[in-house]
C-alpha atoms as a PDB file:
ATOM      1  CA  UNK A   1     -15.137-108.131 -61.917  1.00  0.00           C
ATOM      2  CA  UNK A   2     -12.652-109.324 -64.266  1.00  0.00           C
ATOM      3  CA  UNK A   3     -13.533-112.122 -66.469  1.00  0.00           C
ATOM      4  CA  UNK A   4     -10.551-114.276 -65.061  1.00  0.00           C
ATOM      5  CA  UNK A   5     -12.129-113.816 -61.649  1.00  0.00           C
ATOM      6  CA  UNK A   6     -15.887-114.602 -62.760  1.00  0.00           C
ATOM      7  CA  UNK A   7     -14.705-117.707 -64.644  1.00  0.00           C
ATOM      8  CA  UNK A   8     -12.854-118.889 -61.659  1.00  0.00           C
ATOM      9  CA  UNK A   9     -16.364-118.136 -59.374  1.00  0.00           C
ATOM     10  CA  UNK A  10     -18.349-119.728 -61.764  1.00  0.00           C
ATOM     11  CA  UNK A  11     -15.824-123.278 -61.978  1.00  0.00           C
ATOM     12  CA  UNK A  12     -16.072-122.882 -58.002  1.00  0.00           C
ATOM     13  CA  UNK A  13     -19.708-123.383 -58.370  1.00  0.00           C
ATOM     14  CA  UNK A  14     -19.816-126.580 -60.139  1.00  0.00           C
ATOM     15  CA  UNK A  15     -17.382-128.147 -57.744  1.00  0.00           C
ATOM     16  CA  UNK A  16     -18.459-130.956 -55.399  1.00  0.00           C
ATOM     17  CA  UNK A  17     -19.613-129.609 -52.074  1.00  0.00           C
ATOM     18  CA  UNK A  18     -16.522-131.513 -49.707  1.00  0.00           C
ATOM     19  CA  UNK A  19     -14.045-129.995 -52.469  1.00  0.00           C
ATOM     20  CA  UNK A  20     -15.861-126.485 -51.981  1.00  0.00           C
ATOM     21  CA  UNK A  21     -15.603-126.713 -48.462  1.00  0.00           C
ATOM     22  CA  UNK A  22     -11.858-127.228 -49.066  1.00  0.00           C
ATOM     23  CA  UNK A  23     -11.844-124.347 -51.320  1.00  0.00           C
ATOM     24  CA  UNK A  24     -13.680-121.952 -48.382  1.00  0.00           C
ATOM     25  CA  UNK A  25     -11.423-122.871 -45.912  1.00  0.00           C
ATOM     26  CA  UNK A  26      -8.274-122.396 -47.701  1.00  0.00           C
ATOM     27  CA  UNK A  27      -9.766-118.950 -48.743  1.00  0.00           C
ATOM     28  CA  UNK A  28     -10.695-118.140 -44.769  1.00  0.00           C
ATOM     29  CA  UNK A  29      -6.930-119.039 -44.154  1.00  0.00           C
ATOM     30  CA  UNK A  30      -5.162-117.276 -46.559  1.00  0.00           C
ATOM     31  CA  UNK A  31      -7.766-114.147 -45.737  1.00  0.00           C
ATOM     32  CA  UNK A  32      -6.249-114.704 -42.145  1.00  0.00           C
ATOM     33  CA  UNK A  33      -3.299-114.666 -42.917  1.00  0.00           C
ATOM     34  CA  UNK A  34      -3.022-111.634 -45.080  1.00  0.00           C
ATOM     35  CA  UNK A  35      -4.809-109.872 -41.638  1.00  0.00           C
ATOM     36  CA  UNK A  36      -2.227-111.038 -39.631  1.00  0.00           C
ATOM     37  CA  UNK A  37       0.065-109.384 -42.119  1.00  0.00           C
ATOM     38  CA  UNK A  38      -1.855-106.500 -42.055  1.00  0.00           C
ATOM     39  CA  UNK A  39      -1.178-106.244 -38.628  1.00  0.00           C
ATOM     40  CA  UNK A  40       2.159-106.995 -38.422  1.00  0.00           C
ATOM     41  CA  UNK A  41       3.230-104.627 -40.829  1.00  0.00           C
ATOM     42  CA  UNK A  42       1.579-101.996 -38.810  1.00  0.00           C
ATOM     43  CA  UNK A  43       3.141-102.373 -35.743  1.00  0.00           C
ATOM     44  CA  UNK A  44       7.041-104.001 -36.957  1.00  0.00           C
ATOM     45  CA  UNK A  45       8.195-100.842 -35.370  1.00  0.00           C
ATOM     46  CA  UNK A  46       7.024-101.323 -32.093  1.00  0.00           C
ATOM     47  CA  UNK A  47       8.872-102.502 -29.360  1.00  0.00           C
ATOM     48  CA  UNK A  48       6.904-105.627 -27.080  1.00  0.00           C
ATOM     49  CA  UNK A  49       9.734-107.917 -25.785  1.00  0.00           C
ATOM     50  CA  UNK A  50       9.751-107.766 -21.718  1.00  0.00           C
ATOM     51  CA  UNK A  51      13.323-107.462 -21.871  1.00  0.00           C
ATOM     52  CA  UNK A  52      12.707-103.970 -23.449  1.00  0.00           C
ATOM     53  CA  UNK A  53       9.916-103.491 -20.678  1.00  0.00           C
ATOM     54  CA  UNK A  54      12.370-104.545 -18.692  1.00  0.00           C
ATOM     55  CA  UNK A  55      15.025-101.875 -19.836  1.00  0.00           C
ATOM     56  CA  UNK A  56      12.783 -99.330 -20.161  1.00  0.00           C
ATOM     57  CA  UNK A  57      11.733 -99.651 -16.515  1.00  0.00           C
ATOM     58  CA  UNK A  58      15.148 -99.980 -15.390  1.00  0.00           C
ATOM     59  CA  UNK A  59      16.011 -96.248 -16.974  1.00  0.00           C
ATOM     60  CA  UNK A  60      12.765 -94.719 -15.194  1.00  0.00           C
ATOM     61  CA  UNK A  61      13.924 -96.336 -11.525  1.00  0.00           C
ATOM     62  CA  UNK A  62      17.863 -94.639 -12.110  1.00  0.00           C
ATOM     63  CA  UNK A  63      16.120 -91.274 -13.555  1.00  0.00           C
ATOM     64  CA  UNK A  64      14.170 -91.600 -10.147  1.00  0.00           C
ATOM     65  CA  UNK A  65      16.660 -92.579  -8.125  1.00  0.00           C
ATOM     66  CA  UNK A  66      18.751 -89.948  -9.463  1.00  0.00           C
ATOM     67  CA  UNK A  67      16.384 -87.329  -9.175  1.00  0.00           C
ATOM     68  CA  UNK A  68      15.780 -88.115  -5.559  1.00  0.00           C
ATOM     69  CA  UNK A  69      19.736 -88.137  -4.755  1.00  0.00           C
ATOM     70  CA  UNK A  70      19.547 -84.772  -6.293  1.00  0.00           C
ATOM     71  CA  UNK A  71      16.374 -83.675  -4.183  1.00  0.00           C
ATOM     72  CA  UNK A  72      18.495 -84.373  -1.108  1.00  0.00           C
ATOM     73  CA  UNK A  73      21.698 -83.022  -1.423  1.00  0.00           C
END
C-alpha cells in the first residue's frame, strides 16, 4: 500500500466510532455505486425499453404474417 493510503487507514482508526460509522457507510455507497457503474457500462449497448420489445415483436408478427401470405398463395 501506498503511504498516502496507510496514513489515511491509520487517521480512520483513531476516529470516534459514530464518525467511523459515517466513514463505512459512505465507503459501502460509493463502492455501490462504482458497481452500478460497472454494470451499466457493460450493458449501455443493450436495448431494454418495452417500446423496443414492443417493435421488435411487431417485425416478427409482419415477417410471420408475411411468410404465411406467402405459404398460401
Amino acid at each position: 500500500m501506498s503511504t498516502t493510503l496507510d496514513r489515511i487507514i491509520e487517521e480512520a482508526r483513531h476516529l470516534p466510532l459514530d464518525e467511523q460509522r459515517l466513514l463505512r457507510e459512505a465507503l459501502d455507497r460509493e463502492e455501490r455505486l462504482a458497481q452500478i457503474r460497472e454494470v451499466q457500462t457493460k450493458y449501455t449497448h443493450t436495448k431494454t425499453s418495452s417500446d423496443d420489445f414492443a417493435a421488435q415483436k411487431a417485425n416478427e408478427i409482419a415477417l410471420e404474417d408475411r411468410h404465411t401470405r406467402r405459404a398460401q398463395q
